[in-house]
C-alpha atoms as a PDB file:
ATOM      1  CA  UNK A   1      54.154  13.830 -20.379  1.00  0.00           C
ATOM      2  CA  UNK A   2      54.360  10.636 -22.399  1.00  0.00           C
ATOM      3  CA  UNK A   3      51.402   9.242 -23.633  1.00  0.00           C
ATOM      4  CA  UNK A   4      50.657   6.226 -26.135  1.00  0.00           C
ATOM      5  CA  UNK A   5      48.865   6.717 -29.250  1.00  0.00           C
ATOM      6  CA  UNK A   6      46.095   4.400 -29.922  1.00  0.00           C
ATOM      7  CA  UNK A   7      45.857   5.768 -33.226  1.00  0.00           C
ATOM      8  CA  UNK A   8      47.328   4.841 -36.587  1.00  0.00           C
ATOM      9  CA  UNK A   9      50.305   7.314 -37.917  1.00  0.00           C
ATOM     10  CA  UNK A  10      48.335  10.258 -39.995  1.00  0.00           C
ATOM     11  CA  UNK A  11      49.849   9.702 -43.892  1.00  0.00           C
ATOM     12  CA  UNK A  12      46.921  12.467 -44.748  1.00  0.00           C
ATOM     13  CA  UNK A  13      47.643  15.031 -47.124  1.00  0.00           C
ATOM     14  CA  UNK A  14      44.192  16.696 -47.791  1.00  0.00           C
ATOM     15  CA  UNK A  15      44.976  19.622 -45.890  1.00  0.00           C
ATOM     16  CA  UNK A  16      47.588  20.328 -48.278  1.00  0.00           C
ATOM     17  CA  UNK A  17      45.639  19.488 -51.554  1.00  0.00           C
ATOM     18  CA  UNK A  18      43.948  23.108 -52.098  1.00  0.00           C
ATOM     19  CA  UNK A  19      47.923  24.415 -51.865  1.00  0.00           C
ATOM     20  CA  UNK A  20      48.751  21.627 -54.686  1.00  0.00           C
ATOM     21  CA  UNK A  21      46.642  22.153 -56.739  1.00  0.00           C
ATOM     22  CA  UNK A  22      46.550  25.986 -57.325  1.00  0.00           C
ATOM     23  CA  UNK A  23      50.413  26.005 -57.138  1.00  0.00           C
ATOM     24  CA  UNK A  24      49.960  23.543 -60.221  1.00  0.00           C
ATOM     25  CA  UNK A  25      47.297  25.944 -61.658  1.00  0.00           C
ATOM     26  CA  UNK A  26      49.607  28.903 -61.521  1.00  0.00           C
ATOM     27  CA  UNK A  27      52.206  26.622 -63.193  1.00  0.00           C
ATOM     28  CA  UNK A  28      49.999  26.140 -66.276  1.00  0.00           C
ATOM     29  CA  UNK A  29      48.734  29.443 -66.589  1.00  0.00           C
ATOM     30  CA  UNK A  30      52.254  30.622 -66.449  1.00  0.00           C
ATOM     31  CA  UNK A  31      53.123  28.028 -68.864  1.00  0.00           C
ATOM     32  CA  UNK A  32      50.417  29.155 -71.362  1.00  0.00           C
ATOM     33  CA  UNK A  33      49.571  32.803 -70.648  1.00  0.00           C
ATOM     34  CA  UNK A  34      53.142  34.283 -69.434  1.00  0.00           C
ATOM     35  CA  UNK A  35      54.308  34.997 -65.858  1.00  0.00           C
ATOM     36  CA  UNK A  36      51.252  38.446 -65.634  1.00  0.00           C
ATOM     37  CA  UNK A  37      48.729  35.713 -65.910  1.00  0.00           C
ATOM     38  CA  UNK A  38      49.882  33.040 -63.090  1.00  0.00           C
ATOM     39  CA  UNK A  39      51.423  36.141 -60.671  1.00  0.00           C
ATOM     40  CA  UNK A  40      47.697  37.603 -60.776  1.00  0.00           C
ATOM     41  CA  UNK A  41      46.089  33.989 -60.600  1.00  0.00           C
ATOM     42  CA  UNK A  42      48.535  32.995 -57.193  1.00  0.00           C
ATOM     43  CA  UNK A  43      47.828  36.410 -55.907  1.00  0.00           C
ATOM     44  CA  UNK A  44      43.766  35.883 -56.285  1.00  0.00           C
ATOM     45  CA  UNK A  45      44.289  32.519 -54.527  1.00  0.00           C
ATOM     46  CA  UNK A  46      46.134  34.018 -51.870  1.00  0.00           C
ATOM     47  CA  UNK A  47      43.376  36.254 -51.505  1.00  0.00           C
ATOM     48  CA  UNK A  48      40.804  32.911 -51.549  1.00  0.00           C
ATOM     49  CA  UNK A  49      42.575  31.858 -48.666  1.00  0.00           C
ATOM     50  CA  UNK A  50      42.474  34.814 -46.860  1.00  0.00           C
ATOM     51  CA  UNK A  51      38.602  35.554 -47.081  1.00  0.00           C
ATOM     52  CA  UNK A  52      37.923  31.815 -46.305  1.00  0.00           C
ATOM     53  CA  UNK A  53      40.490  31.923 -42.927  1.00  0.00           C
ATOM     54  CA  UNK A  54      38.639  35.092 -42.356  1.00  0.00           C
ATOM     55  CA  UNK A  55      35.629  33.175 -42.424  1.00  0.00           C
ATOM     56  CA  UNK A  56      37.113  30.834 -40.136  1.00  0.00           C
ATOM     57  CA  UNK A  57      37.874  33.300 -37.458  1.00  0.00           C
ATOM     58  CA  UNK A  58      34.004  34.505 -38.020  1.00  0.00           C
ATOM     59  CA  UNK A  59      32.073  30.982 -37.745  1.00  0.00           C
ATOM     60  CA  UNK A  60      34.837  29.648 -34.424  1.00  0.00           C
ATOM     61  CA  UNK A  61      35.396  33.053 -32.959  1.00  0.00           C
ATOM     62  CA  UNK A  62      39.261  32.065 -32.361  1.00  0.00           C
ATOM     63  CA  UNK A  63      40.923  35.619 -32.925  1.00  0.00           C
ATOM     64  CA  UNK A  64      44.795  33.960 -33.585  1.00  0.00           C
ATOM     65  CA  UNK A  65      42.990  33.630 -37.022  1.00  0.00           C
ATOM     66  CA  UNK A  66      43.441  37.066 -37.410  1.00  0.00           C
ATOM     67  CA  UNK A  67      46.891  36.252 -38.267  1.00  0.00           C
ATOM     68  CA  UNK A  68      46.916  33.973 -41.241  1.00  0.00           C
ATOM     69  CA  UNK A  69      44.122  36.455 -42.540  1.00  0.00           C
ATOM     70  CA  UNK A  70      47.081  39.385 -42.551  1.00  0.00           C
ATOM     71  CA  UNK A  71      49.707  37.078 -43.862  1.00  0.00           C
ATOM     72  CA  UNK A  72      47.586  35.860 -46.937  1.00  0.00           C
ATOM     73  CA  UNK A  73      46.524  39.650 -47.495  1.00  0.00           C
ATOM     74  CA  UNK A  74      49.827  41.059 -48.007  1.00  0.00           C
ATOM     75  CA  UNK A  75      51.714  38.095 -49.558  1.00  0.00           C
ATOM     76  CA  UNK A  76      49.148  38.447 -52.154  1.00  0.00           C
ATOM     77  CA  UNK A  77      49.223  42.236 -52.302  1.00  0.00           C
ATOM     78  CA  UNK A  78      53.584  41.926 -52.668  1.00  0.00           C
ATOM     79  CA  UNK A  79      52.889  39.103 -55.010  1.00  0.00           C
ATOM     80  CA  UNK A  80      49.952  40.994 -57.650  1.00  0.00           C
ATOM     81  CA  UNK A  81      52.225  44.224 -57.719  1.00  0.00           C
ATOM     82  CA  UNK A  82      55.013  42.034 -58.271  1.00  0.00           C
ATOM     83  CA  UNK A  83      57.711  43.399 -60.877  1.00  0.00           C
ATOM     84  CA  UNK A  84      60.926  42.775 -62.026  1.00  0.00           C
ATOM     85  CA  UNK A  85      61.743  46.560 -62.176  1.00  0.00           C
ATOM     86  CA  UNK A  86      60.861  46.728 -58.244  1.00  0.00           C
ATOM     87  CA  UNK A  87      63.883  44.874 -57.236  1.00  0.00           C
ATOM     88  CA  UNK A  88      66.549  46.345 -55.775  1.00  0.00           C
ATOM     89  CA  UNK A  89      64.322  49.673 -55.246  1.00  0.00           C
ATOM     90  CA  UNK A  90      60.676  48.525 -54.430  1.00  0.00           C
ATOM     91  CA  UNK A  91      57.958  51.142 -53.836  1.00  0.00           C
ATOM     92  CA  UNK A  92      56.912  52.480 -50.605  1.00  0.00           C
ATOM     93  CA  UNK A  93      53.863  50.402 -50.907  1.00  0.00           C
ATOM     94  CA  UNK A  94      55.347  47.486 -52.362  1.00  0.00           C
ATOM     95  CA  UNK A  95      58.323  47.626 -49.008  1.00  0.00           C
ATOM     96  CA  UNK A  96      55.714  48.016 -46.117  1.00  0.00           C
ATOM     97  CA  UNK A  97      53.463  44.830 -47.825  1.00  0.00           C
ATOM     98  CA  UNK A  98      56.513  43.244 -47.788  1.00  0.00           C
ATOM     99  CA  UNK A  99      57.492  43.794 -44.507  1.00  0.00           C
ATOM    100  CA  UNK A 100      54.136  42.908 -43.023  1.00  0.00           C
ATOM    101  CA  UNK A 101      54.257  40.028 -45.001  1.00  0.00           C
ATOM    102  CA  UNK A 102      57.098  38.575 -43.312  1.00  0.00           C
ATOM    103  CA  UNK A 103      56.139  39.454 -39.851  1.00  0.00           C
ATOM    104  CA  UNK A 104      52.463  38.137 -40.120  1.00  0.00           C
ATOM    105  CA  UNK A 105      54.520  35.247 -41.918  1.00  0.00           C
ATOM    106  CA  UNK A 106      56.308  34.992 -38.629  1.00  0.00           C
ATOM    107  CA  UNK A 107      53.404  34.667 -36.666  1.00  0.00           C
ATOM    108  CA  UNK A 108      51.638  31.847 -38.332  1.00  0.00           C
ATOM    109  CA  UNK A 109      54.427  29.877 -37.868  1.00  0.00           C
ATOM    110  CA  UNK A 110      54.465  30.509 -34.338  1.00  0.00           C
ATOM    111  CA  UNK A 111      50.491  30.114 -34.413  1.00  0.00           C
ATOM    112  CA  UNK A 112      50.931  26.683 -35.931  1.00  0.00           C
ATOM    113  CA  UNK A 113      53.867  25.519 -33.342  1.00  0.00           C
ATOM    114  CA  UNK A 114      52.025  26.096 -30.725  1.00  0.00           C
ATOM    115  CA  UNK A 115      48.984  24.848 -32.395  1.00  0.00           C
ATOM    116  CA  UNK A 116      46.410  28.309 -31.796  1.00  0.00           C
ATOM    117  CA  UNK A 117      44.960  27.268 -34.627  1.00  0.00           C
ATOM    118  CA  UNK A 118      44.899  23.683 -34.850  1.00  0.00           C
ATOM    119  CA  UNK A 119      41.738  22.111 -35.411  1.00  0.00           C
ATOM    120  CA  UNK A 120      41.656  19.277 -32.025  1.00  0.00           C
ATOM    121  CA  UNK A 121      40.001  16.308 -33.065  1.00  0.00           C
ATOM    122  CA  UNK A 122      42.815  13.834 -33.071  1.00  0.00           C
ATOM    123  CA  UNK A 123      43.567  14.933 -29.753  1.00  0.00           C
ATOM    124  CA  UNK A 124      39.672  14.235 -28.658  1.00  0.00           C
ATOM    125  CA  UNK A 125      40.086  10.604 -30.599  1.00  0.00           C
ATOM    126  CA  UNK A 126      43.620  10.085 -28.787  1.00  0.00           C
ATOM    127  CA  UNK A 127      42.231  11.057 -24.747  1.00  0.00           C
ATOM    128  CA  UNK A 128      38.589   8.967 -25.483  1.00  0.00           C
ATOM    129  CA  UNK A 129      40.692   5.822 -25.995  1.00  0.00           C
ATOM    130  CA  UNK A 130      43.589   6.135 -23.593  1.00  0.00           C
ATOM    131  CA  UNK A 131      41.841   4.453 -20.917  1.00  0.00           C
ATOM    132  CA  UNK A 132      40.006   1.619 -23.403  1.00  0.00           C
ATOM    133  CA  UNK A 133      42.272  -1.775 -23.085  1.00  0.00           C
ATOM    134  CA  UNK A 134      39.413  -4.024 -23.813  1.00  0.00           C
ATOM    135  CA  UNK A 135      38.435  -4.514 -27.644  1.00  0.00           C
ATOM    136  CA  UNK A 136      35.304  -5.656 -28.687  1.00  0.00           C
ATOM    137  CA  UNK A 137      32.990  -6.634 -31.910  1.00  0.00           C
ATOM    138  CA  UNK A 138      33.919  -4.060 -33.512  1.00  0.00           C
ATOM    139  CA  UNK A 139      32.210  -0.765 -35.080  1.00  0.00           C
ATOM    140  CA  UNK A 140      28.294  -0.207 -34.236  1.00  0.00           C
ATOM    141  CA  UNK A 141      26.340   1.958 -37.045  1.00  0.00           C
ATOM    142  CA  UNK A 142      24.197   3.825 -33.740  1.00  0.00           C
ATOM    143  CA  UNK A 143      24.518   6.545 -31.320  1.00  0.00           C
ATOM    144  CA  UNK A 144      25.522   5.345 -27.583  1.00  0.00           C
ATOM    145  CA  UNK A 145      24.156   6.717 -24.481  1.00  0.00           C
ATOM    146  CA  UNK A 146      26.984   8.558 -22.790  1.00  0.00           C
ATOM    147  CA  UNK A 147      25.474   9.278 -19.642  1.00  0.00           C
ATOM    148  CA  UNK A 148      23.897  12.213 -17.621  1.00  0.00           C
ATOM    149  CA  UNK A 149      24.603  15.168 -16.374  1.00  0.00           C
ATOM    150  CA  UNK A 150      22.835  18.282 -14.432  1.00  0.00           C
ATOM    151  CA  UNK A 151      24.163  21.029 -16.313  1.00  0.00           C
ATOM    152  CA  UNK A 152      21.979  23.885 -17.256  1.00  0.00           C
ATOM    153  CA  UNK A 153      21.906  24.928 -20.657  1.00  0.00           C
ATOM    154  CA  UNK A 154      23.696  28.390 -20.516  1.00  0.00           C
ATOM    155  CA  UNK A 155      26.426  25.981 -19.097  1.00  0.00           C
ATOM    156  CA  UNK A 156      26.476  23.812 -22.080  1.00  0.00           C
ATOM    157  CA  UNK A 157      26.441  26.630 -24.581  1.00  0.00           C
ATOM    158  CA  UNK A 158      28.907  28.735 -22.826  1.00  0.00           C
ATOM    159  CA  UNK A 159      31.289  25.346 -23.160  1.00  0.00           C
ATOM    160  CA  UNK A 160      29.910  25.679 -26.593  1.00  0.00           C
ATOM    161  CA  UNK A 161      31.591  28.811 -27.150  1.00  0.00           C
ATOM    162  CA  UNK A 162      35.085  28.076 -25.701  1.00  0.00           C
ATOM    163  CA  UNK A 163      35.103  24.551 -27.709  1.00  0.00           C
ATOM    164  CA  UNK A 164      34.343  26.927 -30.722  1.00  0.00           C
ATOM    165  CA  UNK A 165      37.336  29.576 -29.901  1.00  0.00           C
ATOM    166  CA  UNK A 166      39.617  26.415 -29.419  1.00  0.00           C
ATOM    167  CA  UNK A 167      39.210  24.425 -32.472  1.00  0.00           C
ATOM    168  CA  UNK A 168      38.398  21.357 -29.903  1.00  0.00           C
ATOM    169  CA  UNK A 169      34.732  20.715 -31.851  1.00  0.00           C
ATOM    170  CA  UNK A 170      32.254  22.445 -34.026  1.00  0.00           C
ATOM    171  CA  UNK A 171      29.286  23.261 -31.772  1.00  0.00           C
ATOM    172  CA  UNK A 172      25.763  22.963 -33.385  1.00  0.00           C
ATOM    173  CA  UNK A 173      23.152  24.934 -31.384  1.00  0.00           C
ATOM    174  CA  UNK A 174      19.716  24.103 -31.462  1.00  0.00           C
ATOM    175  CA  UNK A 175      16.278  24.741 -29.401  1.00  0.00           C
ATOM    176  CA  UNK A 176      16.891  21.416 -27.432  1.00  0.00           C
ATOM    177  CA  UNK A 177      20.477  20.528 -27.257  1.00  0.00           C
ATOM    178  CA  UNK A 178      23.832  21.286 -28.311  1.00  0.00           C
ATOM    179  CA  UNK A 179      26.049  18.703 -30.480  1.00  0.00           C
ATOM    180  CA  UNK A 180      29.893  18.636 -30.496  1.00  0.00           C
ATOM    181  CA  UNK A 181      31.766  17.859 -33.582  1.00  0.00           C
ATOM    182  CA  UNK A 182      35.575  17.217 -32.989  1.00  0.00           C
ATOM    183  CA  UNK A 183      37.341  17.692 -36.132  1.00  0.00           C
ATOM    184  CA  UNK A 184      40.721  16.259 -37.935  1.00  0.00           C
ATOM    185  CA  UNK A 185      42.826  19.077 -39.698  1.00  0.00           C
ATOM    186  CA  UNK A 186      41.754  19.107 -43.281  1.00  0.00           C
ATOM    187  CA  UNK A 187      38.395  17.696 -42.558  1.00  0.00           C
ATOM    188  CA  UNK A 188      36.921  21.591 -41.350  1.00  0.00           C
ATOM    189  CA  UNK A 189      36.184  23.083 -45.139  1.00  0.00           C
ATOM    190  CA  UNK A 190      32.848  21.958 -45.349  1.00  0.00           C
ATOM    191  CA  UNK A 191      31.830  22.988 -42.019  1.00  0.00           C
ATOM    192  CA  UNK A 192      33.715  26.304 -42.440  1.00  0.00           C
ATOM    193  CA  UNK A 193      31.926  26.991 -45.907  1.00  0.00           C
ATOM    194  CA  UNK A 194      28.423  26.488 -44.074  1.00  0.00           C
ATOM    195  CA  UNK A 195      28.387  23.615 -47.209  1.00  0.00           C
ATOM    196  CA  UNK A 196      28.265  20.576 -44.594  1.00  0.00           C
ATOM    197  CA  UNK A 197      25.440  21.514 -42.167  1.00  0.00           C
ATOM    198  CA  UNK A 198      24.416  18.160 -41.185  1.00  0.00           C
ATOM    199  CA  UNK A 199      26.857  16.036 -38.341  1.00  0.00           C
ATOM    200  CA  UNK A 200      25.067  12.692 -38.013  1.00  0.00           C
ATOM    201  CA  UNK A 201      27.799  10.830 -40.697  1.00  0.00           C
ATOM    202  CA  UNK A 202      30.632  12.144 -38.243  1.00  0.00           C
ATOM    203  CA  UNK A 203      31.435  11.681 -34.695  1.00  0.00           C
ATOM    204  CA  UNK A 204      29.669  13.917 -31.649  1.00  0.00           C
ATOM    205  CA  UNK A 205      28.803  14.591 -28.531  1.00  0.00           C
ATOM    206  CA  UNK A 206      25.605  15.406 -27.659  1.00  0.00           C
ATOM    207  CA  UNK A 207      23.889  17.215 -24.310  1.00  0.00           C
ATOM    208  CA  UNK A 208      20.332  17.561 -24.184  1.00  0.00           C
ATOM    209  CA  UNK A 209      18.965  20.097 -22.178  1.00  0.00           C
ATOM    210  CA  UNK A 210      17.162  17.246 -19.617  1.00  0.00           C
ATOM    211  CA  UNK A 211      21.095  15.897 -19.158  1.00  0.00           C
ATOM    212  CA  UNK A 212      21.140  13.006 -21.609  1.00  0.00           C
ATOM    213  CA  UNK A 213      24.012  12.638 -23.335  1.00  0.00           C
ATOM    214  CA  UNK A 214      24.553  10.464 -26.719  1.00  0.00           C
ATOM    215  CA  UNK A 215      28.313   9.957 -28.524  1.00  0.00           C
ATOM    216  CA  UNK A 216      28.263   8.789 -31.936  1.00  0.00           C
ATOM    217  CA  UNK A 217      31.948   8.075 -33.268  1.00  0.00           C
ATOM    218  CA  UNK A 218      32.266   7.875 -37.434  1.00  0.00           C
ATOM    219  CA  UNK A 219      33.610   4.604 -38.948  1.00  0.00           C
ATOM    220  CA  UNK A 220      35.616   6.584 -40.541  1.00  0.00           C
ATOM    221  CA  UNK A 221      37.266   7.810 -37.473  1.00  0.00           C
ATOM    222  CA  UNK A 222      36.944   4.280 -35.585  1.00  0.00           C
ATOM    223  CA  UNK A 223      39.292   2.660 -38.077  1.00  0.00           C
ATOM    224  CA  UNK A 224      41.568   4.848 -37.288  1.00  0.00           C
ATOM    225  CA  UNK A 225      42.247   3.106 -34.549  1.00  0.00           C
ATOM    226  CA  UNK A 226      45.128   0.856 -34.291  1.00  0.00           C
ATOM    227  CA  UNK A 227      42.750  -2.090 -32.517  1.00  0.00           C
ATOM    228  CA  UNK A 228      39.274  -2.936 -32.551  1.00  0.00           C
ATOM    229  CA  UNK A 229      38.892  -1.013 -29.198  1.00  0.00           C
ATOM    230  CA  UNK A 230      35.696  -1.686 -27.370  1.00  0.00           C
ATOM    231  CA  UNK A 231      33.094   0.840 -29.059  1.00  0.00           C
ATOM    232  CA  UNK A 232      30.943   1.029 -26.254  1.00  0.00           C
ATOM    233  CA  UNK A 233      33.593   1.931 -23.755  1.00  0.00           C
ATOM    234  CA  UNK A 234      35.193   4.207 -26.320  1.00  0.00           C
ATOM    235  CA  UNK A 235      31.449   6.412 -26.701  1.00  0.00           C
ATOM    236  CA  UNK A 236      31.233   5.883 -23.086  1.00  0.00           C
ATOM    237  CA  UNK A 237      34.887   7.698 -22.812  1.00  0.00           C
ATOM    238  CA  UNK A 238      33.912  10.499 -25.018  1.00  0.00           C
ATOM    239  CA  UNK A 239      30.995  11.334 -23.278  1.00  0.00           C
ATOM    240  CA  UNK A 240      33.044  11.255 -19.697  1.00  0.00           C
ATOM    241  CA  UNK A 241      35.810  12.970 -21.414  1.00  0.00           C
ATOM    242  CA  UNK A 242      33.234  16.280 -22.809  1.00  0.00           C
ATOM    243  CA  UNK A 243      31.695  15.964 -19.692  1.00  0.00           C
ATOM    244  CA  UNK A 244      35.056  16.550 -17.572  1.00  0.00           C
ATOM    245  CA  UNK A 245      35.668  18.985 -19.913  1.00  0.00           C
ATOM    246  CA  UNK A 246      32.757  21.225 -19.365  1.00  0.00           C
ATOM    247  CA  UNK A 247      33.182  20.372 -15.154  1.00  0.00           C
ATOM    248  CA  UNK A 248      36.931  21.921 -15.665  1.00  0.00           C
ATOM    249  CA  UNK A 249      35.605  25.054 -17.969  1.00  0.00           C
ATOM    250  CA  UNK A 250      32.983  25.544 -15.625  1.00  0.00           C
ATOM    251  CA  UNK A 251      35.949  26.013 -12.447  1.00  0.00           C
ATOM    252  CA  UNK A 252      37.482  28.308 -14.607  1.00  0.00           C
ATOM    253  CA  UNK A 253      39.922  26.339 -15.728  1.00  0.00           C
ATOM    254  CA  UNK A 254      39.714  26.012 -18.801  1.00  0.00           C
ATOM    255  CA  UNK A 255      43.607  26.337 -20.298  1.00  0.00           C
ATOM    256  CA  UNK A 256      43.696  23.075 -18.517  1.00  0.00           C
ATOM    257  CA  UNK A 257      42.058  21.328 -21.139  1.00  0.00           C
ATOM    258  CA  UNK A 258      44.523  22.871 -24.032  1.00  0.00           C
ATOM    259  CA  UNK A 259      47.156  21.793 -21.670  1.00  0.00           C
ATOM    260  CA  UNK A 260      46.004  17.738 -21.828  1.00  0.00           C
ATOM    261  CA  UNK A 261      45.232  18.224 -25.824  1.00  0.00           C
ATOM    262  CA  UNK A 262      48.637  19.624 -26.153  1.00  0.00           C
ATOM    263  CA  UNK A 263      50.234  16.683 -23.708  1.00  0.00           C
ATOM    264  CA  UNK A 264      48.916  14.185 -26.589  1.00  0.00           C
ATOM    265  CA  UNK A 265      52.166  15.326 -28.683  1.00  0.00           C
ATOM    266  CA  UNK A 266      49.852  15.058 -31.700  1.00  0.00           C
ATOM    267  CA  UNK A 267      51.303  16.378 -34.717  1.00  0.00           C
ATOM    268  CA  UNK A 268      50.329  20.150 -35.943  1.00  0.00           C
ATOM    269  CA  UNK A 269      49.139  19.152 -39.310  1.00  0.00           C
ATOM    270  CA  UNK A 270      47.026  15.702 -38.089  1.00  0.00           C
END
């Protein structure tokens, strides 16, 4: 399916910048405290990453996670024990990390091509605006009524759960409504870390428990837009678009929506 991006290319690198800068770490440690130092450094950030994807598959519930978690365990397992003296004749140990290492390796890759763990929010940006040809004024600094709806609240917060699972938003539960946060690649650490709890600066989707429903899209995220699209259509979009998301979950068909998200031909990494 071809469809046309309303959005400008992603140049974004800040999904790579943790990466960066510890491989630049190592290099100074290694340059200043001998190869020991930085193999033991990398291998504690590899370790770093695993524990925080692990508490990534914890806070989303989305089990590919799993994956990564393995892959980051044993590639800094091989790479702590690593030894010159290994090579050619590498422990027991040392040969089964590696081994895992490579298929876990494997499976990320696969994981990331088929985007399993691909955090959806482009997508989300992408489908609100495909049917917005109108521009308008410009950004508006408020939430927008995004209409109503008669779903019950175990509906909302079992939708809550899949969005979750999926990487399409970051669901905050509370006593009277739940909020949907869709969210870039690279933008997730804070939430993730429990260090950003607050999601009025960013764009959402909120359903009350009476059926109101209020959008709120980031200025951030609104000049990403190629065109000063119409921002009350484009909140009025959203809202349709979660709405038709939770009618299709709701009919059980909810791989349908992963199918449209994955129909945007958005890039893995944006």
């Amino acid at each position: 399916m071809f469809s046309i991006h309303k959005l400008k290319a992603d140049h974004s690198i800040i999904g790579l910048v943790p990466a960066l800068v510890s491989l630049f770490i190592t290099a100074l440690i290694g340059i200043f405290f001998g190869r020991e130092a930085a193999f033991t450094f990398l291998a504690m950030v590899f370790w770093g990453f695993s524990v925080y994807t692990f508490i990534g598959f914890w806070r989303t519930g989305n089990k590919y996670f799993i994956v990564p978690v393995l892959y980051l365990f044993f590639a800094g397992f091989v790479i702590y024990f690593e030894d010159p003296s290994f090579r050619g004749n590498p422990p027991p140990a040392i040969a089964l990390a590696l081994l895992f290492t490579v298929v876990f390796l494997l499976g990320t890759i696969y994981l990331l091509l088929t985007k399993k763990v691909k955090w959806r929010g482009r997508e989300i940006l992408e489908m609100a605006a495909a049917p917005i040809e109108e521009t308008g004024d410009g950004y508006t600094n408020r939430p927008m009524p995004g209409g109503k709806t008669s779903f019950s609240k175990q509906q909302i917060v079992e939708f809550a759960e899949f969005a979750s699972r999926n990487l399409i938003a970051i669901p905050f539960i509370g006593d009277n409504k739940v909020v949907f946060v869709p969210l870039m690649m690279g933008r997730e650490f804070g939430y993730i870390l429990g260090l950003k709890k607050d999601y009025m600066d960013g764009t959402w989707v909120s359903f009350d428990f009476d059926g109101n429903v209020s959008v709120n899209i980031s200025h951030r995220d609104y000049m990403q837009y190629q065109e000063a699209l119409s921002f009350d259509q484009l909140c009025i979009s959203m809202g349709d678009l979660f709405i038709d998301f939770i009618e299709t979950f709701q009919r059980g068909d909810g791989v349908r929506i992963i199918d449209r998200m994955n129909s945007m031909h958005v890039g893995i990494f944006s």
